[in-house]
N, C-alpha and C. Protein backbone atom coordinates (compact mmCIF):
# COMPACT_ATOMS: atom_id res chain seq x y z
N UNK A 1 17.76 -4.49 19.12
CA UNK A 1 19.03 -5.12 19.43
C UNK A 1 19.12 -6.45 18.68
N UNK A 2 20.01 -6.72 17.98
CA UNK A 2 20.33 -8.18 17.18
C UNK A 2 20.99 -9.08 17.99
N UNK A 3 20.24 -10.07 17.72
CA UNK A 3 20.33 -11.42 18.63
C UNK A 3 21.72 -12.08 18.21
N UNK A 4 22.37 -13.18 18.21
CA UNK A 4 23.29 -13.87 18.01
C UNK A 4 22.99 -14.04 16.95
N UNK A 5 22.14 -15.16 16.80
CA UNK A 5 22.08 -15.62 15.28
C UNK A 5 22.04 -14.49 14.13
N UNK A 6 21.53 -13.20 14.35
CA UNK A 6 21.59 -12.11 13.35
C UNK A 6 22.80 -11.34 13.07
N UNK A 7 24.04 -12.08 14.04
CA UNK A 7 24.92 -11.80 14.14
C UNK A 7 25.98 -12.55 13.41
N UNK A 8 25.72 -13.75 13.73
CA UNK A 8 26.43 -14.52 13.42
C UNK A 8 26.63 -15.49 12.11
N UNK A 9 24.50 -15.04 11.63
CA UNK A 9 24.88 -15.62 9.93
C UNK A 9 25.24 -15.08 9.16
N UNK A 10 25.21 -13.52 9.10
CA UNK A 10 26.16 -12.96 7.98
C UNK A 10 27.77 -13.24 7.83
N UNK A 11 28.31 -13.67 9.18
CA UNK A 11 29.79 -13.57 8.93
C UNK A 11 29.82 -15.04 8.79
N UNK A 12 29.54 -16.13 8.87
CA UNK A 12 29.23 -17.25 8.13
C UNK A 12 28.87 -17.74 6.76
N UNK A 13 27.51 -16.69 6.47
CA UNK A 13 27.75 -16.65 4.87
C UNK A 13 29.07 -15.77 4.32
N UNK A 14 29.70 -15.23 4.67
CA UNK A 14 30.52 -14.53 4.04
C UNK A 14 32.28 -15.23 4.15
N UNK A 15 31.79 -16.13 5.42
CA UNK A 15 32.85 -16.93 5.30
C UNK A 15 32.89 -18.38 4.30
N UNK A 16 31.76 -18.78 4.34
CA UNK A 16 31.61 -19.90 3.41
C UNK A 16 31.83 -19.46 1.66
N UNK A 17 31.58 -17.78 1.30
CA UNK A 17 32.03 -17.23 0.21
C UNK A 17 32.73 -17.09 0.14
N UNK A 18 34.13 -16.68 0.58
CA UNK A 18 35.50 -16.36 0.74
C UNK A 18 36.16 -18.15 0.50
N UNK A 19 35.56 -19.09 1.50
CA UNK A 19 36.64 -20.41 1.73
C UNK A 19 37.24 -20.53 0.13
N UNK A 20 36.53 -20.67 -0.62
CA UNK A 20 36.84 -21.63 -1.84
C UNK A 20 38.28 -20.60 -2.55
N UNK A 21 38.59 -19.50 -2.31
CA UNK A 21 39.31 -18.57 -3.02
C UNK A 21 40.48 -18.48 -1.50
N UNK A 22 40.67 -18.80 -0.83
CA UNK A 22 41.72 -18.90 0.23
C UNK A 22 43.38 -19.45 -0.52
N UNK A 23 42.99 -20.61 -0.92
CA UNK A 23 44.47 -20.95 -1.60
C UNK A 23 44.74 -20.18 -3.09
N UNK A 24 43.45 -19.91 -3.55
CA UNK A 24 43.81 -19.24 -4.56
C UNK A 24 44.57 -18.08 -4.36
N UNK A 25 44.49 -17.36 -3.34
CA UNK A 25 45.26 -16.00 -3.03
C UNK A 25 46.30 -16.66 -2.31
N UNK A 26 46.69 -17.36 -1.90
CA UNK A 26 47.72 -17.89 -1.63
C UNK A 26 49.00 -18.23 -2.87
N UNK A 27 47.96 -18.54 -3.52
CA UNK A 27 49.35 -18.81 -4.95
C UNK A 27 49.10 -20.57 -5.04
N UNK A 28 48.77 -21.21 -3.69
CA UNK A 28 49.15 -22.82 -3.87
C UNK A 28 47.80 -23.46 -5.30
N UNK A 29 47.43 -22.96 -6.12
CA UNK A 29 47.00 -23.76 -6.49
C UNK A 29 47.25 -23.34 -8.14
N UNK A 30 46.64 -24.90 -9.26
CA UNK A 30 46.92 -24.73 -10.55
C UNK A 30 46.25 -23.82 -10.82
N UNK A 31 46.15 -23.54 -12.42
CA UNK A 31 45.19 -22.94 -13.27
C UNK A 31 43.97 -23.36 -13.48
N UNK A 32 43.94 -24.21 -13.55
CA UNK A 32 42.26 -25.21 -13.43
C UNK A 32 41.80 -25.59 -12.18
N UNK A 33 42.39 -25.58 -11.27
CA UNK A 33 42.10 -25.73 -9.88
C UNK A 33 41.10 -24.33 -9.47
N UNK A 34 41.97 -23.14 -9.71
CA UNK A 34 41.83 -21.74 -9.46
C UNK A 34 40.47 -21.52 -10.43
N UNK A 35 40.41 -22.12 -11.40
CA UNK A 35 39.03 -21.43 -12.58
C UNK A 35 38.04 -22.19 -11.82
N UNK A 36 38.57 -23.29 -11.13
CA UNK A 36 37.10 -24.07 -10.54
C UNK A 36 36.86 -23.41 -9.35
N UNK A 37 37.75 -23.08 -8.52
CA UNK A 37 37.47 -22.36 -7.27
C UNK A 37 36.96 -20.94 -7.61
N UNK A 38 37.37 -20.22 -8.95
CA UNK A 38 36.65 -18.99 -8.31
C UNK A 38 35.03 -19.26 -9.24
N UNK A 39 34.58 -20.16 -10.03
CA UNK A 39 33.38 -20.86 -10.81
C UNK A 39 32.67 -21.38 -9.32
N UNK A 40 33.22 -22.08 -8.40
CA UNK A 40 32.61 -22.22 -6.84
C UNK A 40 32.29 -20.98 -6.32
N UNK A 41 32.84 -20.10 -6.07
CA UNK A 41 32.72 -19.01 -5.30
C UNK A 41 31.39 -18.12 -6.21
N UNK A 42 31.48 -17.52 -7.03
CA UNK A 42 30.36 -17.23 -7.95
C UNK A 42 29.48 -17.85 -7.54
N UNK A 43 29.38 -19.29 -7.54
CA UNK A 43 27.86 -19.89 -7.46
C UNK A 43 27.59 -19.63 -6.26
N UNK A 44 28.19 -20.15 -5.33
CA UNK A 44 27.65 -19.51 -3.84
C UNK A 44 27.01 -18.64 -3.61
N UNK A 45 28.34 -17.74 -4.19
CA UNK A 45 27.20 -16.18 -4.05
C UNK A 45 26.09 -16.11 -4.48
N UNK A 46 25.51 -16.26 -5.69
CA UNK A 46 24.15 -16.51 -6.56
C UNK A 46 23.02 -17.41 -5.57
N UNK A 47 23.81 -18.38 -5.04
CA UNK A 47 23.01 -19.73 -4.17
C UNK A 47 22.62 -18.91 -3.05
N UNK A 48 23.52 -18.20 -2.56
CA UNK A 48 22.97 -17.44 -0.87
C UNK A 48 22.21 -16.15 -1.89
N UNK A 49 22.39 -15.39 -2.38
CA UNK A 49 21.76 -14.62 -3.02
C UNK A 49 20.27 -14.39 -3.98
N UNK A 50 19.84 -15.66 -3.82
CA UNK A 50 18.76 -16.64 -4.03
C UNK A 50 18.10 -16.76 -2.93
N UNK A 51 19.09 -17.38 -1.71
CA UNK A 51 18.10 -17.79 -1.11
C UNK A 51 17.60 -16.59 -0.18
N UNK A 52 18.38 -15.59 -0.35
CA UNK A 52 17.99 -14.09 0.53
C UNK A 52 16.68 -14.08 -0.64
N UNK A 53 16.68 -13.93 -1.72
CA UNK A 53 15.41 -13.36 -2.23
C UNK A 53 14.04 -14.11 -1.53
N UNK A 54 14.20 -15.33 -1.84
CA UNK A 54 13.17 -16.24 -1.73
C UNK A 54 12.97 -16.23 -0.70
N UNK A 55 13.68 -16.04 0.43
CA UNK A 55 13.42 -15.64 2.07
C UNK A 55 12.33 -14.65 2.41
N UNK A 56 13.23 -13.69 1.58
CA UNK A 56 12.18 -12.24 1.57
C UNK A 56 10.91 -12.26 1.00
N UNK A 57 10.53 -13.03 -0.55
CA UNK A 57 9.41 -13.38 -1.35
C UNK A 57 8.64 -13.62 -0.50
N UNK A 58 8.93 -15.05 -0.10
CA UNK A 58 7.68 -15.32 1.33
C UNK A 58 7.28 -14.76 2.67
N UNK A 59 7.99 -13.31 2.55
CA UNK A 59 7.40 -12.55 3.61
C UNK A 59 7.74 -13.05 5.07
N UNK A 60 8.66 -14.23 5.18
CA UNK A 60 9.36 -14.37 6.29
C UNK A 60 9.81 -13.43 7.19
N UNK A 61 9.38 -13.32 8.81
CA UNK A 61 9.84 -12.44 9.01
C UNK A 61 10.86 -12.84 10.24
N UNK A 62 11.92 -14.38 9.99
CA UNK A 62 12.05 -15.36 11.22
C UNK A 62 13.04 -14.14 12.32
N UNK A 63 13.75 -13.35 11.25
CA UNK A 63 14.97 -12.15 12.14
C UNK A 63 13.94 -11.30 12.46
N UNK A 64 13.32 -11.09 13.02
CA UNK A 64 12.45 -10.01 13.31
C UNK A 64 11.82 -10.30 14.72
N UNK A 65 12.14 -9.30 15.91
CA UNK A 65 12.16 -9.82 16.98
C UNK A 65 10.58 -9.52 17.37
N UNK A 66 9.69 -10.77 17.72
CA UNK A 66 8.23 -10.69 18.44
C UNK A 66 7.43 -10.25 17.24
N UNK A 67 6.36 -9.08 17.70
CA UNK A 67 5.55 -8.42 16.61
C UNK A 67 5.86 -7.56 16.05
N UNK A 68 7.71 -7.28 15.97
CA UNK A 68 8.03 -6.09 15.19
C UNK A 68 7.90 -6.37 13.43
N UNK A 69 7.67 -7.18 13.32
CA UNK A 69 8.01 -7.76 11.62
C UNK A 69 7.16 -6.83 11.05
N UNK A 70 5.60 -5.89 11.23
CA UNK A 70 5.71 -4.88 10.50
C UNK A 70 6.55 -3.90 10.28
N UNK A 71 7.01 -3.50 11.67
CA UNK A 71 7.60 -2.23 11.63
C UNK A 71 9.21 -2.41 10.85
N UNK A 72 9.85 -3.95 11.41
CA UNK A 72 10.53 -4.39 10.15
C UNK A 72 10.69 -3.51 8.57
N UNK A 73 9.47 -4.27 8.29
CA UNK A 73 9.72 -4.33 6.59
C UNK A 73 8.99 -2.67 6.63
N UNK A 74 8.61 -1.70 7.10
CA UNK A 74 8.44 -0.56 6.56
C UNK A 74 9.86 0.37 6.12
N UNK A 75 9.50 0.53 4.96
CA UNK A 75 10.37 1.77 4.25
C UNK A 75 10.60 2.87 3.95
N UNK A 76 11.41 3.87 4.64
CA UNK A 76 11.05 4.77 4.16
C UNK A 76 11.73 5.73 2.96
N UNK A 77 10.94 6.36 2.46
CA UNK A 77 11.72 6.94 0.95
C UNK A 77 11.23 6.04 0.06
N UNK A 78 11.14 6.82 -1.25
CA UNK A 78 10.81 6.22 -2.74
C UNK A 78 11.82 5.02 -3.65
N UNK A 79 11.15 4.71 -4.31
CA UNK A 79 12.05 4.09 -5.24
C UNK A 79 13.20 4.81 -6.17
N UNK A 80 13.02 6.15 -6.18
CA UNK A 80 13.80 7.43 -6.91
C UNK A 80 14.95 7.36 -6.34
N UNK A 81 15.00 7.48 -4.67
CA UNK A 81 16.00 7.66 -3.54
C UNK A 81 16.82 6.56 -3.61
N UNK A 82 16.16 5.56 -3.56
CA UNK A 82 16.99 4.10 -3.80
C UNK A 82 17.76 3.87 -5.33
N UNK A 83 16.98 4.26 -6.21
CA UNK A 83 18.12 4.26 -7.23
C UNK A 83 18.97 5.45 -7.13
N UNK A 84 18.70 6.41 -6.96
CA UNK A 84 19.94 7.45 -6.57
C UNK A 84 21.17 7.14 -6.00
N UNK A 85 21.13 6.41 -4.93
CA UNK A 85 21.73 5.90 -3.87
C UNK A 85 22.66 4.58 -4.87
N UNK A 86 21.69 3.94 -5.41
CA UNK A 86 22.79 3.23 -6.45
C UNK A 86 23.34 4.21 -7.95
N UNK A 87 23.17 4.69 -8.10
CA UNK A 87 24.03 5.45 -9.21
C UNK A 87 24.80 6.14 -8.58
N UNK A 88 24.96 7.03 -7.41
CA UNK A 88 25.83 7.22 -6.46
C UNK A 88 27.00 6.02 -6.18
N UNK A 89 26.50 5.28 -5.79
CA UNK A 89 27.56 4.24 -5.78
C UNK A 89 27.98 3.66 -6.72
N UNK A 90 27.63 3.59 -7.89
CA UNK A 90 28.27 3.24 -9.43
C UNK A 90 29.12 4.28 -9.60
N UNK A 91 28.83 5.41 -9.40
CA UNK A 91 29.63 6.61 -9.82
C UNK A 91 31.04 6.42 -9.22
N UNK A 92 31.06 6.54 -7.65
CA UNK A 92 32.16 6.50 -7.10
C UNK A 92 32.95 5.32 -7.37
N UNK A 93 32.61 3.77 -7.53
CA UNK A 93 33.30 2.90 -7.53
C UNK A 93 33.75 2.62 -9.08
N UNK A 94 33.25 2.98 -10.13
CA UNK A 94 33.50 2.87 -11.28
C UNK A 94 34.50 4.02 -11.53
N UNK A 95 34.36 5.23 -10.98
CA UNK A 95 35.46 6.26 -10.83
C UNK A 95 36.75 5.73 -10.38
N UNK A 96 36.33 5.12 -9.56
CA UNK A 96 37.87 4.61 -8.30
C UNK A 96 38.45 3.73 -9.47
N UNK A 97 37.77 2.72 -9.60
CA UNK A 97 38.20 1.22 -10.74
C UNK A 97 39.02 2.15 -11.92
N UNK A 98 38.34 2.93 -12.62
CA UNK A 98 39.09 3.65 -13.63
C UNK A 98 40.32 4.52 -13.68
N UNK A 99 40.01 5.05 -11.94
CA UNK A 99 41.60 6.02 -12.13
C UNK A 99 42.49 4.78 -11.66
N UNK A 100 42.09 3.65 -10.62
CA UNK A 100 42.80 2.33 -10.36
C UNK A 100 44.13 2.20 -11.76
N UNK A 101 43.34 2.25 -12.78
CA UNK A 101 43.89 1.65 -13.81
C UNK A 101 44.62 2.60 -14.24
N UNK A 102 43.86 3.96 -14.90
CA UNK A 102 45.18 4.80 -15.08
C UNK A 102 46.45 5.35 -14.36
N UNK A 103 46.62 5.04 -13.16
CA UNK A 103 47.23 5.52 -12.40
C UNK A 103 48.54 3.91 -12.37
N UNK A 104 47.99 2.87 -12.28
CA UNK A 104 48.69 1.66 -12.66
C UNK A 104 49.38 1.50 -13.57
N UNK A 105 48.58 2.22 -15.02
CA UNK A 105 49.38 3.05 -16.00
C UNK A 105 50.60 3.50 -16.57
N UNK A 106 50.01 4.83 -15.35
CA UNK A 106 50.96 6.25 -15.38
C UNK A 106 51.74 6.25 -14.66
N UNK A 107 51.90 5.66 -13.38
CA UNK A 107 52.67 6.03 -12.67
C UNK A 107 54.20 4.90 -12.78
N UNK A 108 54.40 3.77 -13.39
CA UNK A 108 55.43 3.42 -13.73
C UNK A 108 56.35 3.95 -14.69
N UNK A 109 55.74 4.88 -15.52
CA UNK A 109 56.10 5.09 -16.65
C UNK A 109 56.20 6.57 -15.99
N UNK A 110 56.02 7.39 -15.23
CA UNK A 110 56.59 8.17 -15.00
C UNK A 110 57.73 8.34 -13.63
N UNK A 111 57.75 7.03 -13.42
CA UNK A 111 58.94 6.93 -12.16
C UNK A 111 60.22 6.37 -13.58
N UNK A 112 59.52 5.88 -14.32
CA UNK A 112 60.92 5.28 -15.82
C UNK A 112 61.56 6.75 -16.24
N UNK A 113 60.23 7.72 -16.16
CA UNK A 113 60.74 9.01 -16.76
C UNK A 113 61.77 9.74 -15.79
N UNK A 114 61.22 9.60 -14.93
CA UNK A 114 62.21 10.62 -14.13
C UNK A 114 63.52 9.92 -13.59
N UNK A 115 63.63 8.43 -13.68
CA UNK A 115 65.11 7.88 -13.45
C UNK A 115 65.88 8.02 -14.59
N UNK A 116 65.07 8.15 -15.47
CA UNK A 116 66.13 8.61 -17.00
C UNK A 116 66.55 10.34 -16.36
N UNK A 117 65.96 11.07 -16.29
CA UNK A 117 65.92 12.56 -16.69
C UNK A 117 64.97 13.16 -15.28
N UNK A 118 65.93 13.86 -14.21
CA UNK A 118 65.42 14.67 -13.27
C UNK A 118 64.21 15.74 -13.85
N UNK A 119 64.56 16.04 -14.81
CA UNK A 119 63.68 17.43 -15.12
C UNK A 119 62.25 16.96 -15.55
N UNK A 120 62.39 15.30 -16.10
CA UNK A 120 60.72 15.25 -16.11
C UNK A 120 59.93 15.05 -15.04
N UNK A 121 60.30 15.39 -14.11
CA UNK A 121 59.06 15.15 -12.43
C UNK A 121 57.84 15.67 -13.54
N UNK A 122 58.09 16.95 -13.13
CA UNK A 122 56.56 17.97 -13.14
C UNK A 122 55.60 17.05 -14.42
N UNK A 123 56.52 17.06 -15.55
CA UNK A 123 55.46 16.40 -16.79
C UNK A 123 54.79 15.17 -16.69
N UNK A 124 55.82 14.40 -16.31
CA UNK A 124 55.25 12.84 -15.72
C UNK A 124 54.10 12.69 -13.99
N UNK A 125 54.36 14.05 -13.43
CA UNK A 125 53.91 13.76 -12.24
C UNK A 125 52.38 14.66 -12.58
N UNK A 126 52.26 15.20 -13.76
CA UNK A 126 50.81 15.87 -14.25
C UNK A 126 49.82 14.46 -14.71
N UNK A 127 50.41 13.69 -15.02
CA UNK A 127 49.94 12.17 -15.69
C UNK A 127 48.97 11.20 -15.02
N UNK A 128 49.94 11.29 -13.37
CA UNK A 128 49.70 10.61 -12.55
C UNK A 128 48.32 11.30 -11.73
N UNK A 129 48.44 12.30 -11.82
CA UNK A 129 47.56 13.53 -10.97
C UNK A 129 46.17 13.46 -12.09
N UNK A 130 46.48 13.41 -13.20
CA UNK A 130 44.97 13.51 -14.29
C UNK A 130 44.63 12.37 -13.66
N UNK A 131 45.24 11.12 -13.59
CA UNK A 131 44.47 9.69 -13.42
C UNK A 131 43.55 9.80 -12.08
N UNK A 132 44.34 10.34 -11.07
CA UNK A 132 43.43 10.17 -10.27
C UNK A 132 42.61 11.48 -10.18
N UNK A 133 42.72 12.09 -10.90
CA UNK A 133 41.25 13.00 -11.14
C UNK A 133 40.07 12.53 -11.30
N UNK A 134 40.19 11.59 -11.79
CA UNK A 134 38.95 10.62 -12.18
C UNK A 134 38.31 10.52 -11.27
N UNK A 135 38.95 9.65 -10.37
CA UNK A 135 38.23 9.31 -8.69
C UNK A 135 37.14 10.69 -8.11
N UNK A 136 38.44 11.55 -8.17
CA UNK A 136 37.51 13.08 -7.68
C UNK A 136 36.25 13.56 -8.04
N UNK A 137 36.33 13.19 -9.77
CA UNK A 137 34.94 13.58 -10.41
C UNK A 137 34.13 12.83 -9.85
N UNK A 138 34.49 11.78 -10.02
CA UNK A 138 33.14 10.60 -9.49
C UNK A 138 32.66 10.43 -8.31
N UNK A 139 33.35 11.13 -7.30
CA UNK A 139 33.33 11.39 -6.35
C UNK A 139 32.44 12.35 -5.70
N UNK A 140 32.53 13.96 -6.59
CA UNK A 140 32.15 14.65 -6.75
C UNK A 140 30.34 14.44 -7.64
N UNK A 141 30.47 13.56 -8.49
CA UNK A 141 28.99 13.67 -9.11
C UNK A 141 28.38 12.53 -7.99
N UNK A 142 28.54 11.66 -7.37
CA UNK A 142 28.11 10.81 -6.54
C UNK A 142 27.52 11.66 -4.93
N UNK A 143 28.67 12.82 -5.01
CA UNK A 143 28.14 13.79 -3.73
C UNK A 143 26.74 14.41 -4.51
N UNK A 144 26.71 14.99 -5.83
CA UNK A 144 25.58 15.82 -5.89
C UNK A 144 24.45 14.88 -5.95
N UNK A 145 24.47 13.76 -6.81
CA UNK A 145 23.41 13.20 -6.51
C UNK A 145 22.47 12.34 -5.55
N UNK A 146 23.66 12.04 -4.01
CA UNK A 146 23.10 12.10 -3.06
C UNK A 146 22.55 12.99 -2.75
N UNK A 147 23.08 14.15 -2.47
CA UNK A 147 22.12 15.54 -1.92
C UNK A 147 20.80 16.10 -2.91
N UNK A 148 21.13 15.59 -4.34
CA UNK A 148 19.63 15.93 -5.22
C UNK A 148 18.91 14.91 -4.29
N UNK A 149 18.88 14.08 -4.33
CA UNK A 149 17.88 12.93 -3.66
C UNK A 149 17.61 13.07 -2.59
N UNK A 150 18.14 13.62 -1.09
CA UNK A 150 18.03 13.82 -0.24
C UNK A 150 17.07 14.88 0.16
């Protein structure tokens, strides 16, 4: 069972990563304001992302309730499984990002087509449908190579 504090520093670090980019999504700020805020936000991340390593390096085990800190850090599965598990997830999100774009694309340019000319649905609406095919594949090779690994 996770205590408060194991609770409560992740959504803290994740809030102190987010602050600096708040007005930026807002719109209220310049162009150089905005390159410095999201140049802040980057470092943070790197700074907490650091200090998770170096936490872990020294074998700290302070979240770890009593004498569980072996049973903690045991792992199970290979290093094979774990990269699987990330090329799986490269697959799908680099899939998504890519049809993102073609579909951002295609699909203006085929709503232009069909307010000119009813009869181009089907051709323009094949356009839109390849783009997000993409997603599917990647989707699809991210399923097999979870289950190879599994």
């Amino acid at each position: 069972m996770l205590n408060t504090f194991e609770l409560l520093l992740p959504l803290v670090l994740i809030v102190l990563i987010s602050l600096p980019l708040v007005n930026v999504f807002r719109g209220k700020t310049s162009a150089k304001s905005a390159k410095l805020r999201v140049i802040t936000h980057i470092a943070l991340f790197f700074v907490i992302l650091a200090g998770a390593l170096i936490f872990n390096i020294n074998g700290a085990t302070a979240l770890a309730a009593g004498g569980e800190g072996e049973a903690v850090n045991q792992m199970n599965g290979s290093i094979a499984q774990g990269l699987g598990f990330i090329a799986a997830a490269l697959a799908t999100g680099m899939s998504a990002l890519g049809a993102g774009i073609a579909v951002a694309a295609a699909a203006p340019a085929a709503i232009g087509a069909f307010s000119e000319n009813d009869k181009n649905f089907g051709k323009s609406l094949i356009f839109v449908a390849l783009g997000e095919g993409v997603a599917i594949y990647g989707l699809i090779i991210s399923i097999l190579i979870i289950m190879i690994k599994l």
